[in-house]
PDB file of N, CA and C in Angstrom:
ATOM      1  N   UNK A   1     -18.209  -4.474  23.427  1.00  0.00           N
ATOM      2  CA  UNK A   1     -18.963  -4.161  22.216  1.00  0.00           C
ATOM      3  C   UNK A   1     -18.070  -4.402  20.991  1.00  0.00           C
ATOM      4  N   UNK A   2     -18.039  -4.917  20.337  1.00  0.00           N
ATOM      5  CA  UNK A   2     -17.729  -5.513  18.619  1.00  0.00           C
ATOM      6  C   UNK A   2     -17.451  -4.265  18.385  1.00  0.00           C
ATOM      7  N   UNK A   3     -16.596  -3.913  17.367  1.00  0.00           N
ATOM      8  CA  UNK A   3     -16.217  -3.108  16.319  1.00  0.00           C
ATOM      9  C   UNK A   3     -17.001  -2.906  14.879  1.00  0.00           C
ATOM     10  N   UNK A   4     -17.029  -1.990  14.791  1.00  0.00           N
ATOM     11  CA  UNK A   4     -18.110  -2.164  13.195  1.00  0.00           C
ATOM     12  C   UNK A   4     -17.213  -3.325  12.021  1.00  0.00           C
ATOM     13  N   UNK A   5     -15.923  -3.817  12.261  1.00  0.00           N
ATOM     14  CA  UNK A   5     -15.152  -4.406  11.145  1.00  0.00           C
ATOM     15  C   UNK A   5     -15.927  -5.818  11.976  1.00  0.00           C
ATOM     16  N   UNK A   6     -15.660  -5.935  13.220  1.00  0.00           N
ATOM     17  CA  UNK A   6     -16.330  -7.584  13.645  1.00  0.00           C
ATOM     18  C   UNK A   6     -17.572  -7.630  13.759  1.00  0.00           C
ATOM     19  N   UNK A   7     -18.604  -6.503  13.574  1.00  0.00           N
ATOM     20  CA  UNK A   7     -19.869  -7.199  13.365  1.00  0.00           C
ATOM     21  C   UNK A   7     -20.289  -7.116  11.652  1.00  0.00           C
ATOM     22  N   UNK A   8     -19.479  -6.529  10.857  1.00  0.00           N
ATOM     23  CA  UNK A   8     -19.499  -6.841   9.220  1.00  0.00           C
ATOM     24  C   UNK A   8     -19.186  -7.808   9.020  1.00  0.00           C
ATOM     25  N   UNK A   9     -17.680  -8.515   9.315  1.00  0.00           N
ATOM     26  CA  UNK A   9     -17.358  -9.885   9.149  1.00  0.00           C
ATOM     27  C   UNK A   9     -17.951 -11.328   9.628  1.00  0.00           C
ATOM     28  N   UNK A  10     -18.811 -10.911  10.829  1.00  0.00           N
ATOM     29  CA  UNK A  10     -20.067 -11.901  11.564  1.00  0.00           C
ATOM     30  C   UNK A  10     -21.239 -11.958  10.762  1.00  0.00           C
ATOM     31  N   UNK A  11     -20.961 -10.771  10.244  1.00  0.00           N
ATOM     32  CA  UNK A  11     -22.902 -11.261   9.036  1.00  0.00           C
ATOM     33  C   UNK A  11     -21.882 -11.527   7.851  1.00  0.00           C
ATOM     34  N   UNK A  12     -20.798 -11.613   7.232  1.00  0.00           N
ATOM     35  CA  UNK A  12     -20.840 -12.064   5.927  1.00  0.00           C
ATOM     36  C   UNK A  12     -20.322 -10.572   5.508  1.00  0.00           C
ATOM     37  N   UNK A  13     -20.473  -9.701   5.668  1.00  0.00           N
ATOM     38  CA  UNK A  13     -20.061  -8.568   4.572  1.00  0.00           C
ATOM     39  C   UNK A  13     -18.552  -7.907   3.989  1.00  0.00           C
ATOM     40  N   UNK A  14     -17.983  -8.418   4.921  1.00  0.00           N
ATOM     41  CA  UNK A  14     -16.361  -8.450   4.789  1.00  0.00           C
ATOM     42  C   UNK A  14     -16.354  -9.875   4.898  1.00  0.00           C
ATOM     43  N   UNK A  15     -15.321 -10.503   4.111  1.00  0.00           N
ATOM     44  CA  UNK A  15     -15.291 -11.977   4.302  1.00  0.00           C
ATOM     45  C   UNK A  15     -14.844 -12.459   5.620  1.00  0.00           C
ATOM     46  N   UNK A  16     -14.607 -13.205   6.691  1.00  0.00           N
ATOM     47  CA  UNK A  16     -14.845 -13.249   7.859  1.00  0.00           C
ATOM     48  C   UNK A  16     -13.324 -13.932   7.645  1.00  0.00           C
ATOM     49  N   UNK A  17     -12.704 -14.748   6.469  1.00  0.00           N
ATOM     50  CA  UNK A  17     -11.294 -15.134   6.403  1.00  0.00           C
ATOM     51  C   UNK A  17     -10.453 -14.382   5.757  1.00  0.00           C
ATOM     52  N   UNK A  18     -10.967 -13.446   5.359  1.00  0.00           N
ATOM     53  CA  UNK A  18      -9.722 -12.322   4.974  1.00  0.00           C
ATOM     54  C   UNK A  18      -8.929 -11.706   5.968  1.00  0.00           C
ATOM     55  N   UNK A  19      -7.785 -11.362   5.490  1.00  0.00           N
ATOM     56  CA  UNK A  19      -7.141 -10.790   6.659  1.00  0.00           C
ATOM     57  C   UNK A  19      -7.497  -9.473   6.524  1.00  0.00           C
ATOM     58  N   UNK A  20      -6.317  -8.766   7.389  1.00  0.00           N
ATOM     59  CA  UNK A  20      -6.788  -7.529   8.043  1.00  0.00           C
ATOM     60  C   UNK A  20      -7.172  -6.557   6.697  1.00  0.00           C
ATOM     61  N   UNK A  21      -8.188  -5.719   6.859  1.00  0.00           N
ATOM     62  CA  UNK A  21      -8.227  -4.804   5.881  1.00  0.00           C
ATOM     63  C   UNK A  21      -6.826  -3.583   5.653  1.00  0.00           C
ATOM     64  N   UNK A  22      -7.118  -3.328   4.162  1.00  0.00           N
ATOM     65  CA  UNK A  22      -5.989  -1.981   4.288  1.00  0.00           C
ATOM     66  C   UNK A  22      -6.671  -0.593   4.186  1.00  0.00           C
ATOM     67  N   UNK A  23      -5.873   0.519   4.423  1.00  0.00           N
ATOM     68  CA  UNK A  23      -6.695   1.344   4.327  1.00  0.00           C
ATOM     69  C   UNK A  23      -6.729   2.279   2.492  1.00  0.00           C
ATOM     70  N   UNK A  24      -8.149   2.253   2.373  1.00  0.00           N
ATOM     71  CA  UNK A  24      -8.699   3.474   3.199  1.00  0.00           C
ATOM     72  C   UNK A  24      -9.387   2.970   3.740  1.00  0.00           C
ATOM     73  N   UNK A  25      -9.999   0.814   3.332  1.00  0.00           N
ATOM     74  CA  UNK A  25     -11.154   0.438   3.864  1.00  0.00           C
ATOM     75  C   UNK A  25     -11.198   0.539   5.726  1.00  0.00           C
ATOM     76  N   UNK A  26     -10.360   0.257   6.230  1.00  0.00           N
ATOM     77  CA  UNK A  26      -9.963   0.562   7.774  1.00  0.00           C
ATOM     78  C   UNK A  26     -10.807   1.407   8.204  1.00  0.00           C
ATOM     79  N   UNK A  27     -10.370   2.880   7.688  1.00  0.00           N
ATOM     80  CA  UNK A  27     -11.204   3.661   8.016  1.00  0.00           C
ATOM     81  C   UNK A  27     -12.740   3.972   7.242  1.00  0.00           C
ATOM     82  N   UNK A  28     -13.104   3.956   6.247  1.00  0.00           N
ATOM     83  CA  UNK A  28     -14.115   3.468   6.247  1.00  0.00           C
ATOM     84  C   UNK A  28     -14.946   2.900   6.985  1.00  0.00           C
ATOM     85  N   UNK A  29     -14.632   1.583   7.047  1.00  0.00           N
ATOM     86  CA  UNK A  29     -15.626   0.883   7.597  1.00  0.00           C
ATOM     87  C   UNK A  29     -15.584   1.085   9.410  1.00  0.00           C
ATOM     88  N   UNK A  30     -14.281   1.736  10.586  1.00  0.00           N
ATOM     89  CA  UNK A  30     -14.811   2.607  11.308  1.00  0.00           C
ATOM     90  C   UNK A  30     -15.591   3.679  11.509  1.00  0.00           C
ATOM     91  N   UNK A  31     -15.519   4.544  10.317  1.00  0.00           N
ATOM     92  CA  UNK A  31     -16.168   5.572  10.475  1.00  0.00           C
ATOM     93  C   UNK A  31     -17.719   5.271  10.346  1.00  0.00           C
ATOM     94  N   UNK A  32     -18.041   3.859   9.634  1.00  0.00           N
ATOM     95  CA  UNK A  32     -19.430   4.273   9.784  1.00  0.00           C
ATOM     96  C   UNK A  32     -20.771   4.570  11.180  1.00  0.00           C
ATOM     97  N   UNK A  33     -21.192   4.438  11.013  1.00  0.00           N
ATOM     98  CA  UNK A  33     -22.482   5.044  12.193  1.00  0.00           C
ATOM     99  C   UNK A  33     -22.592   3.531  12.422  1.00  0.00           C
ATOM    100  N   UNK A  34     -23.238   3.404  13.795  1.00  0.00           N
ATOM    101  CA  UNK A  34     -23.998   2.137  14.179  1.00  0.00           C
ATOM    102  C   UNK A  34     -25.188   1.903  13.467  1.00  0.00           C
ATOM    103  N   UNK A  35     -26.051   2.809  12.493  1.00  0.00           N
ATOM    104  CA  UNK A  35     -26.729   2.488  11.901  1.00  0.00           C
ATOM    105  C   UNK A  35     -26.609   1.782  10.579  1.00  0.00           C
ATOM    106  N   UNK A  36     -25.790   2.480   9.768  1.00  0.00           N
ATOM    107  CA  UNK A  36     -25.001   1.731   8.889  1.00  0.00           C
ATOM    108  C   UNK A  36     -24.396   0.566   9.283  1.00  0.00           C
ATOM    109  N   UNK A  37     -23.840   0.382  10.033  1.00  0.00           N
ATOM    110  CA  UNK A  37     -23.599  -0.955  10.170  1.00  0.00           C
ATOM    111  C   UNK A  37     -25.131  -1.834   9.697  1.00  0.00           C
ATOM    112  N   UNK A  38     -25.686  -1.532  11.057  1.00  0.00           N
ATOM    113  CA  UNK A  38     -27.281  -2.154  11.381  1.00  0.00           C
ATOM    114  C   UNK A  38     -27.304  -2.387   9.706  1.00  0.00           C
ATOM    115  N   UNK A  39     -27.691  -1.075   8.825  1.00  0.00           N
ATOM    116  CA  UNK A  39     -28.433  -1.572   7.282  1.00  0.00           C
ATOM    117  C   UNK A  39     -27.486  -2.502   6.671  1.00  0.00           C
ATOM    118  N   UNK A  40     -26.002  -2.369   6.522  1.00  0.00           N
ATOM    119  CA  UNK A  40     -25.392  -3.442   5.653  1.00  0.00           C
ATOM    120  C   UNK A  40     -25.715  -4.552   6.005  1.00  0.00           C
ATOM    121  N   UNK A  41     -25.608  -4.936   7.526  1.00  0.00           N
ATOM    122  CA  UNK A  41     -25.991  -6.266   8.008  1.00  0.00           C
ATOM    123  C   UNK A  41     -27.403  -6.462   7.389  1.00  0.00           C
ATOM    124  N   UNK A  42     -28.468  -5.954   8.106  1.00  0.00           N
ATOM    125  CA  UNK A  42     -29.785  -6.220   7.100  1.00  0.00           C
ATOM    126  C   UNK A  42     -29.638  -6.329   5.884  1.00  0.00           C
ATOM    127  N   UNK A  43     -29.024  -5.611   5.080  1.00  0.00           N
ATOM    128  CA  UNK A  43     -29.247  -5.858   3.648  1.00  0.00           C
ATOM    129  C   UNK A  43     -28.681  -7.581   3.225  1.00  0.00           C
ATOM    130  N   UNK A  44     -27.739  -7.882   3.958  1.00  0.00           N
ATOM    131  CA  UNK A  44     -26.504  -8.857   3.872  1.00  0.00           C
ATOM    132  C   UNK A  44     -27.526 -10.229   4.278  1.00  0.00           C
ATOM    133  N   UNK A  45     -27.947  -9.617   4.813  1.00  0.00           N
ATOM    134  CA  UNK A  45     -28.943 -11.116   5.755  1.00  0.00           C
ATOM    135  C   UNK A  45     -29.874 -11.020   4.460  1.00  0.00           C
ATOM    136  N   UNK A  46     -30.910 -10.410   4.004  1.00  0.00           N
ATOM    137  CA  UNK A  46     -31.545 -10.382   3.151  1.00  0.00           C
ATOM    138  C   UNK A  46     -31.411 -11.021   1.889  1.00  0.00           C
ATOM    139  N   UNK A  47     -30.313 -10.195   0.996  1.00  0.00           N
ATOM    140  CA  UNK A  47     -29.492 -11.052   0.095  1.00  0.00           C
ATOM    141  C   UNK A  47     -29.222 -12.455   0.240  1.00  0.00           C
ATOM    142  N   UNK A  48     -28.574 -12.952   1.412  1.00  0.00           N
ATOM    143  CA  UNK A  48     -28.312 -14.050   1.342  1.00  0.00           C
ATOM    144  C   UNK A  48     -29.655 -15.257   1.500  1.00  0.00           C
ATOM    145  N   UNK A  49     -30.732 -14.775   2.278  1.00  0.00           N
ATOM    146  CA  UNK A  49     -32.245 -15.213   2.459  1.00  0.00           C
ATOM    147  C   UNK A  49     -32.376 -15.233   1.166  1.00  0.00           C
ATOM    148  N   UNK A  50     -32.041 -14.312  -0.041  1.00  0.00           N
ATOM    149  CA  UNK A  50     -32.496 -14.649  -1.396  1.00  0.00           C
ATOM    150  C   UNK A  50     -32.191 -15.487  -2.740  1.00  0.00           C
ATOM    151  N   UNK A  51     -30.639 -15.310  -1.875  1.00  0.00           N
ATOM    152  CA  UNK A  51     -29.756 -16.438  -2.825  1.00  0.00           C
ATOM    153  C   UNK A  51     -30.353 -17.954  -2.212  1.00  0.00           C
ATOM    154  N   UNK A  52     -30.715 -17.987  -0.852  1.00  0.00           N
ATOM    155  CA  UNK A  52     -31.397 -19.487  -0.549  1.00  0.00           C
ATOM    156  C   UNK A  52     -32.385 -19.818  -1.161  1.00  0.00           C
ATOM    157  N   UNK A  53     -33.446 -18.774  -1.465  1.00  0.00           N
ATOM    158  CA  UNK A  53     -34.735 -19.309  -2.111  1.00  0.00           C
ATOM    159  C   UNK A  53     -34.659 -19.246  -3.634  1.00  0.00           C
ATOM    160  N   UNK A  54     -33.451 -18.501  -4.026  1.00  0.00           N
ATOM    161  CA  UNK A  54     -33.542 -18.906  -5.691  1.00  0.00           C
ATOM    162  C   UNK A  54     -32.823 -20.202  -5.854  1.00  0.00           C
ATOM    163  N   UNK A  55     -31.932 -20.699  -4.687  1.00  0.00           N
ATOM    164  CA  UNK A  55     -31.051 -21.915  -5.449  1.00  0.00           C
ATOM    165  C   UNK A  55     -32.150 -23.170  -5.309  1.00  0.00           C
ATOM    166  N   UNK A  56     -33.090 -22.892  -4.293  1.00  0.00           N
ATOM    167  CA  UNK A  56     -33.830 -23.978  -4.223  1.00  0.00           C
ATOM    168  C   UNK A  56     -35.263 -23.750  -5.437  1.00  0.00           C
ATOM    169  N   UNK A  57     -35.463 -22.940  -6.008  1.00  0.00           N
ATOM    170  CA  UNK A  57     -36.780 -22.848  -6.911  1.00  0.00           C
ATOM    171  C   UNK A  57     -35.449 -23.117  -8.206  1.00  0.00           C
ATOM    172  N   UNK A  58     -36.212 -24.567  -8.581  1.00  0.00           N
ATOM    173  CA  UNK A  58     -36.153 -24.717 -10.467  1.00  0.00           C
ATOM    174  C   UNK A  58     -36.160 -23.669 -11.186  1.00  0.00           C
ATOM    175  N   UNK A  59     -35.056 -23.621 -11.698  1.00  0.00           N
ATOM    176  CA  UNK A  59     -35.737 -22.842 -13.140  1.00  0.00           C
ATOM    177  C   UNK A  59     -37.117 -22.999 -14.318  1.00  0.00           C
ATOM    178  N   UNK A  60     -37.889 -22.621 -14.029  1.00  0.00           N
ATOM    179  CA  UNK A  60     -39.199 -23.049 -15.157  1.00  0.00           C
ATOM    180  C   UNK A  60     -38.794 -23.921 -16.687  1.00  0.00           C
ATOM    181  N   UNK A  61     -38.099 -22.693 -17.031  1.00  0.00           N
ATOM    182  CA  UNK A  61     -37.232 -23.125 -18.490  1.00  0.00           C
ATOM    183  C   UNK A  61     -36.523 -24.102 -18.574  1.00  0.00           C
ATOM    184  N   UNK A  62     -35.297 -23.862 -17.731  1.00  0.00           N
ATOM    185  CA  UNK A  62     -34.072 -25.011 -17.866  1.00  0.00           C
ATOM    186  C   UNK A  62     -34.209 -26.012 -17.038  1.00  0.00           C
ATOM    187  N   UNK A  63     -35.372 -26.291 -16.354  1.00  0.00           N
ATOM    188  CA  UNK A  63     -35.590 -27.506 -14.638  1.00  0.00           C
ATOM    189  C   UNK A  63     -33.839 -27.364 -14.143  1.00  0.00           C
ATOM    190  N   UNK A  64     -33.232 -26.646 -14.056  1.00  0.00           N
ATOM    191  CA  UNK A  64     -32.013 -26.123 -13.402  1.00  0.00           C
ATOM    192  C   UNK A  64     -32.470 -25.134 -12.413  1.00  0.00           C
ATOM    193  N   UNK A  65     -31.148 -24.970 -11.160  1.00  0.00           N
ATOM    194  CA  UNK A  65     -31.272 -23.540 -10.387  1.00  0.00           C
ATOM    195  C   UNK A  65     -31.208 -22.183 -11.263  1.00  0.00           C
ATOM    196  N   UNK A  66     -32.145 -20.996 -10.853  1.00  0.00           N
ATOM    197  CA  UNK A  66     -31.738 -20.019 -11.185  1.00  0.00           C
ATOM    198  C   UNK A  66     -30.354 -19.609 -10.454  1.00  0.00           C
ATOM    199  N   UNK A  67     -29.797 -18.546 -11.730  1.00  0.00           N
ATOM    200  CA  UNK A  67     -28.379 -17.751 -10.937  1.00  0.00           C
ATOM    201  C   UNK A  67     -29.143 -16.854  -9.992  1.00  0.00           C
ATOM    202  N   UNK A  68     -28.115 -16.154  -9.531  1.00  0.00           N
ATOM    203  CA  UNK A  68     -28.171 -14.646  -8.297  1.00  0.00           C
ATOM    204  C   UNK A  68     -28.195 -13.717  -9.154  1.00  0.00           C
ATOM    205  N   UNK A  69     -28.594 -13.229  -8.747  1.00  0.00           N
ATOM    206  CA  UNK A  69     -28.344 -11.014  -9.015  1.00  0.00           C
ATOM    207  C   UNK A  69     -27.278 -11.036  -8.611  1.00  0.00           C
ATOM    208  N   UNK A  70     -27.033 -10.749  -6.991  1.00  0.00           N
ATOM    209  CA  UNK A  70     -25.591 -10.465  -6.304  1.00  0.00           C
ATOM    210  C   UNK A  70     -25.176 -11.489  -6.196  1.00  0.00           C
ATOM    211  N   UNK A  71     -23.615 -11.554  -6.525  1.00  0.00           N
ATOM    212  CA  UNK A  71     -22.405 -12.454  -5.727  1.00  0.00           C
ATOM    213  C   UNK A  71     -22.434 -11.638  -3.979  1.00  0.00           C
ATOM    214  N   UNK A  72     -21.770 -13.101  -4.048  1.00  0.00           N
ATOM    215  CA  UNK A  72     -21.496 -12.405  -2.308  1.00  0.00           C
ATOM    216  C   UNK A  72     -19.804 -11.622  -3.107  1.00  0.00           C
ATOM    217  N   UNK A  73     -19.096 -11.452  -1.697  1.00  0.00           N
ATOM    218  CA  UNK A  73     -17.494 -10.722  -2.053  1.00  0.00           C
ATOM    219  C   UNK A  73     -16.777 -11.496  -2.020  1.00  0.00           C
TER     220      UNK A  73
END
């Protein structure tokens, strides 16, 4: 079973080429619940599903891409 740090870094939410975290994030991101995990990942998948469909819709105004809300990290 994955660690909550390797299934954050598999969806994107910790950068997957950063090195090792320091703490306090270490612990942090052990301590969370398997559910928390579950929502960051969902949220992470989501976000990024949204940054796909804004880079591909024109801007009305500028016939350019719209920006994001969120950066990724």
């Amino acid at each position: 079973m994955a660690t909550n740090e390797e299934r954050l870094r598999e969806a994107g939410v910790i950068n997957p080429d950063a090195t090792e975290l320091q703490e306090p994030f270490t612990a942090l991101v052990e301590g969370l619940t398997p559910h928390e995990v579950d929502v960051l990942v969902a949220v992470r998948r989501r976000l990024n599903e949204a940054d796909r469909t804004v880079l591909l819709e024109p801007d009305r105004d500028q016939g350019q891409a719209s920006q994001t809300v969120f950066m990724a990290p």
